[in-house]
N, C-alpha and C. Protein backbone atom coordinates (compact mmCIF):
# COMPACT_ATOMS: atom_id res chain seq x y z
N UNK A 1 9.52 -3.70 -8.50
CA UNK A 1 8.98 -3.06 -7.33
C UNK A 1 8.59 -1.64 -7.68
N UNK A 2 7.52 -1.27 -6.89
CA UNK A 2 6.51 0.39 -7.54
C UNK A 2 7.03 1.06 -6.50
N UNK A 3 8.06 1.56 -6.14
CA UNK A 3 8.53 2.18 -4.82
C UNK A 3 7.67 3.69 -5.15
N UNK A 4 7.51 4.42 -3.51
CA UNK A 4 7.21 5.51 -4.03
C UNK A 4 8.23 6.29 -4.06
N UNK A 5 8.17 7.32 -5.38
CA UNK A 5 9.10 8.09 -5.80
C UNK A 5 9.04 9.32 -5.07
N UNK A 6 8.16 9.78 -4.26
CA UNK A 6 7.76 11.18 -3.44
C UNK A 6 7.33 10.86 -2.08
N UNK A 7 7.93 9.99 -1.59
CA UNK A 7 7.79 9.62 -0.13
C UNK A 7 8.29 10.84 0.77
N UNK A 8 8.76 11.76 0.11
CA UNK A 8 9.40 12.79 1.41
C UNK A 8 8.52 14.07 0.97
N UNK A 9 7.56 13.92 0.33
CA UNK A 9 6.17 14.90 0.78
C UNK A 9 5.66 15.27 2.20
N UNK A 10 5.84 13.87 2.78
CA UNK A 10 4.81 13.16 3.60
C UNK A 10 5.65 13.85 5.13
N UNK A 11 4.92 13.80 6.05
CA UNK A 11 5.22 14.12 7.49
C UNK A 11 5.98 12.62 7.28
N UNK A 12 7.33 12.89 8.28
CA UNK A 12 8.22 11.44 8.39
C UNK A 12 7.41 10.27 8.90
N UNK A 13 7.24 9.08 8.21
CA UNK A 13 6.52 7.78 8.91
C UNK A 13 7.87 6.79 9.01
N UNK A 14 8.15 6.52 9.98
CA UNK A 14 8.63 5.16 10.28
C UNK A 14 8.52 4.15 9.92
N UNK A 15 9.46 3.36 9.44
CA UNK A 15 9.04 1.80 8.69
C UNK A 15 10.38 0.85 9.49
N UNK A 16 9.62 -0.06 10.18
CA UNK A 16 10.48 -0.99 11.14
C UNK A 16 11.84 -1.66 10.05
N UNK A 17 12.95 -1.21 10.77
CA UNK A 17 13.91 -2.07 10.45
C UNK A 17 14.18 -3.48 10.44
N UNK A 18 13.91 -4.02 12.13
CA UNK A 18 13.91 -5.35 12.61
C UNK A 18 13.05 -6.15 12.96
N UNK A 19 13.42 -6.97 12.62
CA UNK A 19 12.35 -8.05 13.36
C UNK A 19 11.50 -7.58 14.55
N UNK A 20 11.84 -7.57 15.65
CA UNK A 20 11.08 -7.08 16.86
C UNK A 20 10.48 -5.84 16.86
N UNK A 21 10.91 -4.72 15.56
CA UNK A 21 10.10 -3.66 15.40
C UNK A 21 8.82 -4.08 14.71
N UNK A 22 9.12 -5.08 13.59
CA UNK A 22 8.44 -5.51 12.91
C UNK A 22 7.02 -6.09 13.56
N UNK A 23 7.30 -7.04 14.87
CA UNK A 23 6.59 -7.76 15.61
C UNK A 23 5.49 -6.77 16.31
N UNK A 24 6.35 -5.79 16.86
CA UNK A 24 6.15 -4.95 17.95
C UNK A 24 5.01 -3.98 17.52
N UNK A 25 5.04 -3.80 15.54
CA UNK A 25 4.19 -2.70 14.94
C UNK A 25 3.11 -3.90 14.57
N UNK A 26 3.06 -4.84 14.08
CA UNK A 26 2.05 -5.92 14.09
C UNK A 26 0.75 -6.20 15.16
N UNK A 27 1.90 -6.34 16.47
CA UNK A 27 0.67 -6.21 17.95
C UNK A 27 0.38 -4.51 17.90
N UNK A 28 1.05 -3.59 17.72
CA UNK A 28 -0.03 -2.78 18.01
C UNK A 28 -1.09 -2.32 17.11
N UNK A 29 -1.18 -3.09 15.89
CA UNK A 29 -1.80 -2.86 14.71
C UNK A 29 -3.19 -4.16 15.36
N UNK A 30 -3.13 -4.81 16.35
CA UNK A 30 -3.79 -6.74 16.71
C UNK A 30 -4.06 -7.47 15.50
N UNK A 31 -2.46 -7.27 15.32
CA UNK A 31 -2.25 -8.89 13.93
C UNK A 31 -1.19 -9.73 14.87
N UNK A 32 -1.75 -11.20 15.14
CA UNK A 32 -1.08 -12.15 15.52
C UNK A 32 0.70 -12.11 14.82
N UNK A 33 1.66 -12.17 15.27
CA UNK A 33 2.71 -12.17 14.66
C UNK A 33 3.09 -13.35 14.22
N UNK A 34 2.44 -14.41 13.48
CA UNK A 34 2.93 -15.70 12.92
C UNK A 34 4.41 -15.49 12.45
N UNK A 35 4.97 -16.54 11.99
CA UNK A 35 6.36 -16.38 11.06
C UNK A 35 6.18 -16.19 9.81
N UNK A 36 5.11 -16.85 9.16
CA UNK A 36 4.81 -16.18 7.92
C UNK A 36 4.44 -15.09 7.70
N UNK A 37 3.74 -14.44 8.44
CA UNK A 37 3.11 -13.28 8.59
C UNK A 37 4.57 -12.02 8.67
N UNK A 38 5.54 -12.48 9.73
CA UNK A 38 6.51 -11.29 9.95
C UNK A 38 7.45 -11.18 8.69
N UNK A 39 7.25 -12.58 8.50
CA UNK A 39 8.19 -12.69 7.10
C UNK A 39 7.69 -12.00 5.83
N UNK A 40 6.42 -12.02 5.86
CA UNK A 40 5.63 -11.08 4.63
C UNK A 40 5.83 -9.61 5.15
N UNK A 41 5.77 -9.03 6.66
CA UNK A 41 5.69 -7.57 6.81
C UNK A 41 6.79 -7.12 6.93
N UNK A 42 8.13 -7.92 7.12
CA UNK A 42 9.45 -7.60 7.00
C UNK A 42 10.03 -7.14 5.51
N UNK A 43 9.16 -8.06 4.53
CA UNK A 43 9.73 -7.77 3.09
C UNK A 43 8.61 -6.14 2.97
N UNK A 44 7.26 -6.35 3.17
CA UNK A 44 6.47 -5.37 2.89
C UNK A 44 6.87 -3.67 3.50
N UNK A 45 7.07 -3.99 5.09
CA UNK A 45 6.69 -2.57 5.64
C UNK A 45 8.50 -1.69 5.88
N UNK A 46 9.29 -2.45 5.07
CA UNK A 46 10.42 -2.09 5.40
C UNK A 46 10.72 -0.37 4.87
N UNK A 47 9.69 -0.03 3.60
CA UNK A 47 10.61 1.39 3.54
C UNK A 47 9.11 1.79 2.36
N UNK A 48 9.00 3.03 1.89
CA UNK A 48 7.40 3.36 1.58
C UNK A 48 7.71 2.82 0.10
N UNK A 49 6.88 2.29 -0.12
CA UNK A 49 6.19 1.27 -1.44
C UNK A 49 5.14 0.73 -1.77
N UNK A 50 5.02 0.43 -2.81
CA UNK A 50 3.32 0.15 -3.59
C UNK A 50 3.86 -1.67 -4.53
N UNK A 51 3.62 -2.41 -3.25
CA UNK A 51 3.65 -3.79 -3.92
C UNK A 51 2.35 -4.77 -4.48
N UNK A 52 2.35 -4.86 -5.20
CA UNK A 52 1.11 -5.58 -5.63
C UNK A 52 1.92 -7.09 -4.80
N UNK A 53 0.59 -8.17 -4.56
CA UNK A 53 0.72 -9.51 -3.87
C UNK A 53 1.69 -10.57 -4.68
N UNK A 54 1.58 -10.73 -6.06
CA UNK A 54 2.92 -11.46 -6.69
C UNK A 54 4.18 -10.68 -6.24
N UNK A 55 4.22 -9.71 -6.19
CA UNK A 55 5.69 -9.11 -6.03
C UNK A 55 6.01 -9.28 -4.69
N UNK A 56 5.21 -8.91 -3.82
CA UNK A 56 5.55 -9.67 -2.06
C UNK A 56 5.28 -11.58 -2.28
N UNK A 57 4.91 -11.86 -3.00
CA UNK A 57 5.26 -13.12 -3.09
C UNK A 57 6.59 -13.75 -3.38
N UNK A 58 7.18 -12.86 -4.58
CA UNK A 58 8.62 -13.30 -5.12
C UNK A 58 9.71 -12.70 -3.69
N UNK A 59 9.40 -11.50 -3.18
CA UNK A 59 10.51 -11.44 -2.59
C UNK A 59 10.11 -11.82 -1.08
N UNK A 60 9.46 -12.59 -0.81
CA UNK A 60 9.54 -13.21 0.41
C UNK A 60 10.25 -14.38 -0.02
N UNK A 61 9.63 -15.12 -1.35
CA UNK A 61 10.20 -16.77 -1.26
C UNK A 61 11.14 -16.43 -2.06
N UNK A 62 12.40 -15.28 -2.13
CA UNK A 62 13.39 -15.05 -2.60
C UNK A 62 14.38 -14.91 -1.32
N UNK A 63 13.67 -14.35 0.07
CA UNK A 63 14.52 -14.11 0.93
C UNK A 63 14.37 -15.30 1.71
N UNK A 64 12.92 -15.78 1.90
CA UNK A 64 12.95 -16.28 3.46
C UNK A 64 12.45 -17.98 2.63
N UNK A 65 11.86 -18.70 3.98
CA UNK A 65 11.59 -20.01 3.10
C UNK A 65 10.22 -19.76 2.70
N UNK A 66 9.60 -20.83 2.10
CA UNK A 66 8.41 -20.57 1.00
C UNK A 66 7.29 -20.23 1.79
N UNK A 67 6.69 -19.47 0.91
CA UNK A 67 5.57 -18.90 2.06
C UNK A 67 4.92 -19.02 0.39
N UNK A 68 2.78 -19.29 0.52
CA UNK A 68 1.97 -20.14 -0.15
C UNK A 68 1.30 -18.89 -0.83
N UNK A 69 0.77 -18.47 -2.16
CA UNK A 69 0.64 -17.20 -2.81
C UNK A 69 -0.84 -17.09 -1.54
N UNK A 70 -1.27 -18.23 -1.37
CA UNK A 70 -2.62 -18.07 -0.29
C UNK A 70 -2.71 -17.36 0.47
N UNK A 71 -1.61 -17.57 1.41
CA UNK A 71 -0.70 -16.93 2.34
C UNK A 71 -0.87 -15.77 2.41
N UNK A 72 0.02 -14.80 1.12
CA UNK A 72 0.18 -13.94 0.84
C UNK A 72 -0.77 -13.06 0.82
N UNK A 73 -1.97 -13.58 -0.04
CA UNK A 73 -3.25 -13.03 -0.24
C UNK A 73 -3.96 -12.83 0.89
N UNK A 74 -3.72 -13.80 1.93
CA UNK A 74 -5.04 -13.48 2.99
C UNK A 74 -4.18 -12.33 4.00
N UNK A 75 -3.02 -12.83 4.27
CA UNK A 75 -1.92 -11.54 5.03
C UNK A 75 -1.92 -10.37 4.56
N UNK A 76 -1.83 -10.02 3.21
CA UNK A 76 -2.19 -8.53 2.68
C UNK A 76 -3.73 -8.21 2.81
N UNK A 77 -4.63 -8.77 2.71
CA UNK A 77 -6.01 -8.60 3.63
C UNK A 77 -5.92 -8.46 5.09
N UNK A 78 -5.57 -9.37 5.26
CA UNK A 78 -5.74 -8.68 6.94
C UNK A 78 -4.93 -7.56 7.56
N UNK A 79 -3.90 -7.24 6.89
CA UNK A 79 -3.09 -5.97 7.04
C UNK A 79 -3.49 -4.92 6.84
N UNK A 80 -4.25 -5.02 5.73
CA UNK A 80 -5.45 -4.01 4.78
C UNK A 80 -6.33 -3.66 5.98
N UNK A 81 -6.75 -4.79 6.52
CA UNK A 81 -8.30 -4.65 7.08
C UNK A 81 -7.44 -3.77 8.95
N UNK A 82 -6.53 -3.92 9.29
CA UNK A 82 -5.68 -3.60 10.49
C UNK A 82 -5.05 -2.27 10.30
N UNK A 83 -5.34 -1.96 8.94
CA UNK A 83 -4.61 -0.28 9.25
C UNK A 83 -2.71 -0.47 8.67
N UNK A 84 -2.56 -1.21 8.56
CA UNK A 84 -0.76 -1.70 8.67
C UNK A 84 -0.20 -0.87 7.12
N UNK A 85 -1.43 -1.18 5.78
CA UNK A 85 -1.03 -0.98 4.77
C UNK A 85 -2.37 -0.80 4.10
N UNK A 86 -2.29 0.46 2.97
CA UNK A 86 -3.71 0.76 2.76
C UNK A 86 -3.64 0.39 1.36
N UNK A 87 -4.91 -0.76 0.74
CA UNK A 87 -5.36 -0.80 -0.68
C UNK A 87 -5.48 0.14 -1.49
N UNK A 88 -4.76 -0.41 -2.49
CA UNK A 88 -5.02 0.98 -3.31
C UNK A 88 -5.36 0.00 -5.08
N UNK A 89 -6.57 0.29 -5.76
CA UNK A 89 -6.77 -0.65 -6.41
C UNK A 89 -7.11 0.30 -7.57
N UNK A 90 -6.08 0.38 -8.86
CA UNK A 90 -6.01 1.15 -10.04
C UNK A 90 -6.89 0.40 -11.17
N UNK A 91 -7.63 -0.67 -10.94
CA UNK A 91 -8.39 -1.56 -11.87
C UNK A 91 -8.81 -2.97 -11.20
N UNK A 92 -9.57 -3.24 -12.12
CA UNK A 92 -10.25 -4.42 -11.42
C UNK A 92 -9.50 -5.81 -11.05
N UNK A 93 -8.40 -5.83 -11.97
CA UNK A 93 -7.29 -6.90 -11.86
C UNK A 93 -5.84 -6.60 -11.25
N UNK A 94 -6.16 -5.31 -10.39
CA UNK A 94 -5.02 -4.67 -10.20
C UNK A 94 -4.63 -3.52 -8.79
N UNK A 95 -4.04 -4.76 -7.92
CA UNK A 95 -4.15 -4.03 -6.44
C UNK A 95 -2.85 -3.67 -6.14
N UNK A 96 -2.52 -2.76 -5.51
CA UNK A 96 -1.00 -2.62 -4.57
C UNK A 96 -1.44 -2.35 -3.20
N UNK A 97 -0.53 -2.36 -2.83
CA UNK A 97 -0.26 -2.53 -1.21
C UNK A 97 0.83 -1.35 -0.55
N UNK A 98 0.05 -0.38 0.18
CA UNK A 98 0.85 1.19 -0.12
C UNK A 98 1.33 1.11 1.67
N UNK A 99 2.56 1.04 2.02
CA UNK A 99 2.95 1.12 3.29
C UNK A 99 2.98 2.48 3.51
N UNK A 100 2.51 3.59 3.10
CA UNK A 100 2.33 5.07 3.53
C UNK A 100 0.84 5.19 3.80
N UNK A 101 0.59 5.00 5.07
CA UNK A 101 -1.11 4.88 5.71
C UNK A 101 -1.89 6.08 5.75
N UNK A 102 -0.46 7.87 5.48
CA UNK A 102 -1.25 8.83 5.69
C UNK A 102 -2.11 8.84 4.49
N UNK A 103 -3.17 9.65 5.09
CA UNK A 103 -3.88 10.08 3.27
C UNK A 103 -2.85 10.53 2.34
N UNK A 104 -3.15 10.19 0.91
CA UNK A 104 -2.64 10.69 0.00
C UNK A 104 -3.30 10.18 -1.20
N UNK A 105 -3.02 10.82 -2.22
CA UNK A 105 -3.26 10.46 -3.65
C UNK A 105 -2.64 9.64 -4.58
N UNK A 106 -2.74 9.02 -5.68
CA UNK A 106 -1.65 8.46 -6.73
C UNK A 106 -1.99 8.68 -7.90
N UNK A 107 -0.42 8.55 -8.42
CA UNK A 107 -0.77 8.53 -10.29
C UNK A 107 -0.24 6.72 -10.62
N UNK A 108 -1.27 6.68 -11.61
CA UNK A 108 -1.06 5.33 -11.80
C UNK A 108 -0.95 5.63 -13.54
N UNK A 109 0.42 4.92 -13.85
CA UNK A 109 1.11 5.06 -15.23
C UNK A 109 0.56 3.47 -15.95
N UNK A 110 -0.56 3.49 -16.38
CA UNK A 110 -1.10 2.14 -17.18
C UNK A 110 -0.17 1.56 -18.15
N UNK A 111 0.75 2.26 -18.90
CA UNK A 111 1.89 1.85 -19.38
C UNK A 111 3.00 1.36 -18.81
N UNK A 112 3.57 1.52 -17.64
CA UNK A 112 4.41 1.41 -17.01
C UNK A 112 4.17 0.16 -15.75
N UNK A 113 2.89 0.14 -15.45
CA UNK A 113 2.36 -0.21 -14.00
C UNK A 113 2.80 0.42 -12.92
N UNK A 114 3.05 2.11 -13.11
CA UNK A 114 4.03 2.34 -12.12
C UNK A 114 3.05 2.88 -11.09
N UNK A 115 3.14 2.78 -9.92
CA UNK A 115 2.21 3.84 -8.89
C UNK A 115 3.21 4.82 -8.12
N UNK A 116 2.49 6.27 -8.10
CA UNK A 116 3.05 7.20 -7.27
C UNK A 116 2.75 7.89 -6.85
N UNK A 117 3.09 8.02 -5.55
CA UNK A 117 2.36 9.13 -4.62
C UNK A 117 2.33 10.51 -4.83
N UNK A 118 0.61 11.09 -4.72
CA UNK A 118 0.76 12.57 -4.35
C UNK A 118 -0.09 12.80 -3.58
N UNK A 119 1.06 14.13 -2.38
CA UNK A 119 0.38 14.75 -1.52
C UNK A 119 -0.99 15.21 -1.17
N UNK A 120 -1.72 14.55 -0.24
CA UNK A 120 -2.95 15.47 -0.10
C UNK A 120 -2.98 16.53 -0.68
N UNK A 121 -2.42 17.41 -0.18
CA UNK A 121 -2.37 18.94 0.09
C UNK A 121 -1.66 19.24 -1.20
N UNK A 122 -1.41 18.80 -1.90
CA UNK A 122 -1.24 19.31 -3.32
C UNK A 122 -2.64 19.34 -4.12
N UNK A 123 -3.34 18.81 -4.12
CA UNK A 123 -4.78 18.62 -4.51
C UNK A 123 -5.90 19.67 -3.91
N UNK A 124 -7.04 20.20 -4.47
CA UNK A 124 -7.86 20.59 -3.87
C UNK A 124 -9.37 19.64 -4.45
N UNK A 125 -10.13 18.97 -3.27
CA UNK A 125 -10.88 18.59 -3.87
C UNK A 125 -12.14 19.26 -3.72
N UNK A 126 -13.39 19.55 -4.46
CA UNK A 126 -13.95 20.38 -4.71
C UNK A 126 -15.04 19.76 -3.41
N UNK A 127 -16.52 20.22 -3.17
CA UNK A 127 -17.59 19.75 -2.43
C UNK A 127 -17.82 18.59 -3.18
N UNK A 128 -18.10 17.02 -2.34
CA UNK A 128 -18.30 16.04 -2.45
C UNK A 128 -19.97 16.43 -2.79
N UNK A 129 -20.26 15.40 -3.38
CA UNK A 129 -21.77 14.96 -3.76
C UNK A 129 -22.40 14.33 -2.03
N UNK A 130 -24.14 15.27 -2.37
CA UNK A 130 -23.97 14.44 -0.79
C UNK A 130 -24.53 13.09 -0.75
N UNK A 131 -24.04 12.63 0.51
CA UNK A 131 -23.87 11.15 0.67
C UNK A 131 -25.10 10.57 0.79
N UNK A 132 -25.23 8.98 1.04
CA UNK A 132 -26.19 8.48 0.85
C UNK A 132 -26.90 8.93 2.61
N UNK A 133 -28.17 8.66 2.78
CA UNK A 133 -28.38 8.67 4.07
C UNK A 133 -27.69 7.61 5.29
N UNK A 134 -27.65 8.16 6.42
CA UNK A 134 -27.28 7.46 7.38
C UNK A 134 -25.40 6.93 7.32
N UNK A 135 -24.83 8.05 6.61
CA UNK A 135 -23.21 7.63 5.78
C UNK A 135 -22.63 8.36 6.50
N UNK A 136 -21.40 8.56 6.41
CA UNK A 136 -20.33 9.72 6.72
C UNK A 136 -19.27 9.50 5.74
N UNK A 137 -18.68 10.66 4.90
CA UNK A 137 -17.29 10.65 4.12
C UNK A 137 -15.90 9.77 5.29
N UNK A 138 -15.43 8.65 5.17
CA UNK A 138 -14.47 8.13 5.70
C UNK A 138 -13.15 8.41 5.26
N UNK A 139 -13.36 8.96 3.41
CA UNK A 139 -12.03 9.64 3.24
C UNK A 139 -12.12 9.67 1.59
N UNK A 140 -10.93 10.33 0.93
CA UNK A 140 -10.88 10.16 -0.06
C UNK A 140 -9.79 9.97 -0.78
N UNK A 141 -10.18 9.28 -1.94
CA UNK A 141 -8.70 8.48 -2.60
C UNK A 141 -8.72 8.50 -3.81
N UNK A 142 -7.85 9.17 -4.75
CA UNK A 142 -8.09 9.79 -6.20
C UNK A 142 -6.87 9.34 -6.83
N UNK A 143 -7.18 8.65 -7.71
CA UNK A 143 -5.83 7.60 -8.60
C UNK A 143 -6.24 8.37 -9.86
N UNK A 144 -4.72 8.81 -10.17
CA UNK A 144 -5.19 9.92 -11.47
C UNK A 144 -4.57 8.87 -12.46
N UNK A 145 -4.91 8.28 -13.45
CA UNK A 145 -4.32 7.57 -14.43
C UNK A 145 -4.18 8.36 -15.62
N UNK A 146 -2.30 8.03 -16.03
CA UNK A 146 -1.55 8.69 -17.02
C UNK A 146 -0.90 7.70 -18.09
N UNK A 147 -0.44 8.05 -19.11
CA UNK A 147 0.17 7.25 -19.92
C UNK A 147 1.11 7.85 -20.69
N UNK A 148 2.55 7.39 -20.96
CA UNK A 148 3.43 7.84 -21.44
C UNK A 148 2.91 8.81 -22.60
N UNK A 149 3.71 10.02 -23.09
CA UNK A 149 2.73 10.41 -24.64
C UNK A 149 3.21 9.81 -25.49
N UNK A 150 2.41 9.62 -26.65
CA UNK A 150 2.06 9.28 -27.71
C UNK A 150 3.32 10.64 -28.76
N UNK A 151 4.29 9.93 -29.40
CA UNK A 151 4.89 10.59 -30.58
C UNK A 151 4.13 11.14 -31.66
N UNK A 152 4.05 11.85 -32.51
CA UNK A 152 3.55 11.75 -33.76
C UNK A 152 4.42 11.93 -34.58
C-alpha cells in the first residue's frame, strides 16, 4: 500500500469510518451505493492513500467476499469521474487512486513505486502557456519523478 506519508500538510479531510458514512459520502458524491461498490470505498476511502486497482483488488477480496478485477476497474472510474478519488497517473501502465481530492502535487519514486504527496503551496508554479482557444486551466497536477541515488 502507497499511503500518503504527508497527509497532515493538508487542511483536515475526513475519511468515513463506517459503513453508513461510507454510503452517506457515496450519495452525496451520486454514486449508487451497490455492495460491491461500498465494499471497494470502505477498503479505498478509509484514511489518505494512493492505491493503484490490483491493490484495492487484493484487499477487498482479502476482507470482504470476491469482488471481479472488472468490478474494480469500472468502480475506480466512476469514483474518478464523481469527485470521490482523484487519478493520478505516473506512466502509461501506471495509475493510483489518491483519496486526498484537495489539489496537491506528488513525488513518484520509479524505484520504489512509492507515491507522495506535496503541498500545493509548497510549489510555485510559474505562468502557464496560453491555452488552446475556447479552454479554461481546470487545474494543475505535477508528479515530480525521483529515484533512489545511485552509489559510486
Amino acid at each position: 500500500m502507497n499511503q500518503s506519508s504527508s497527509s497532515d500538510m493538508f487542511c483536515p479531510q475526513t475519511w468515513p469510518q463506517t459503513r453508513l458514512e461510507v454510503i452517506e459520502l457515496m450519495r452525496q458524491h451520486d454514486v449508487n451505493p451497490t455492495q460491491q461498490r461500498v465494499e471497494i470505498a470502505q477498503v479505498l476511502l478509509s484514511a489518505p492513500q494512493h492505491l493503484c486497482a490490483d491493490q484495492v483488488l487484493a484487499l477487498v477480496n482479502r476482507q470482504k467476499a470476491t469482488v471481479s478485477k472488472a468490478t474494480v476497474y469500472n468502480t475506480l472510474g466512476l469514483f474518478a469521474s464523481k469527485g470521490l478519488v482523484r487519478e493520478v497517473i505516473v506512466d502509461p501502465s501506471k495509475v493510483f487512486y489518491d483519496t486526498t481530492t484537495r489539489p496537491h502535487h506528488h513525488f513518484y519514486n520509479v524505484d520504489t513505486g512509492e507515491l507522495m504527496d506535496v503541498a500545493a503551496d509548497s510549489m510555485l508554479v510559474g505562468q502557464l502557456p496560453q491555452l488552446p482557444p475556447g479552454t479554461e486551466a481546470e487545474g494543475i497536477e505535477i508528479v515530480i519523478r525521483v529515484r533512489q541515488q545511485r552509489v559510486n
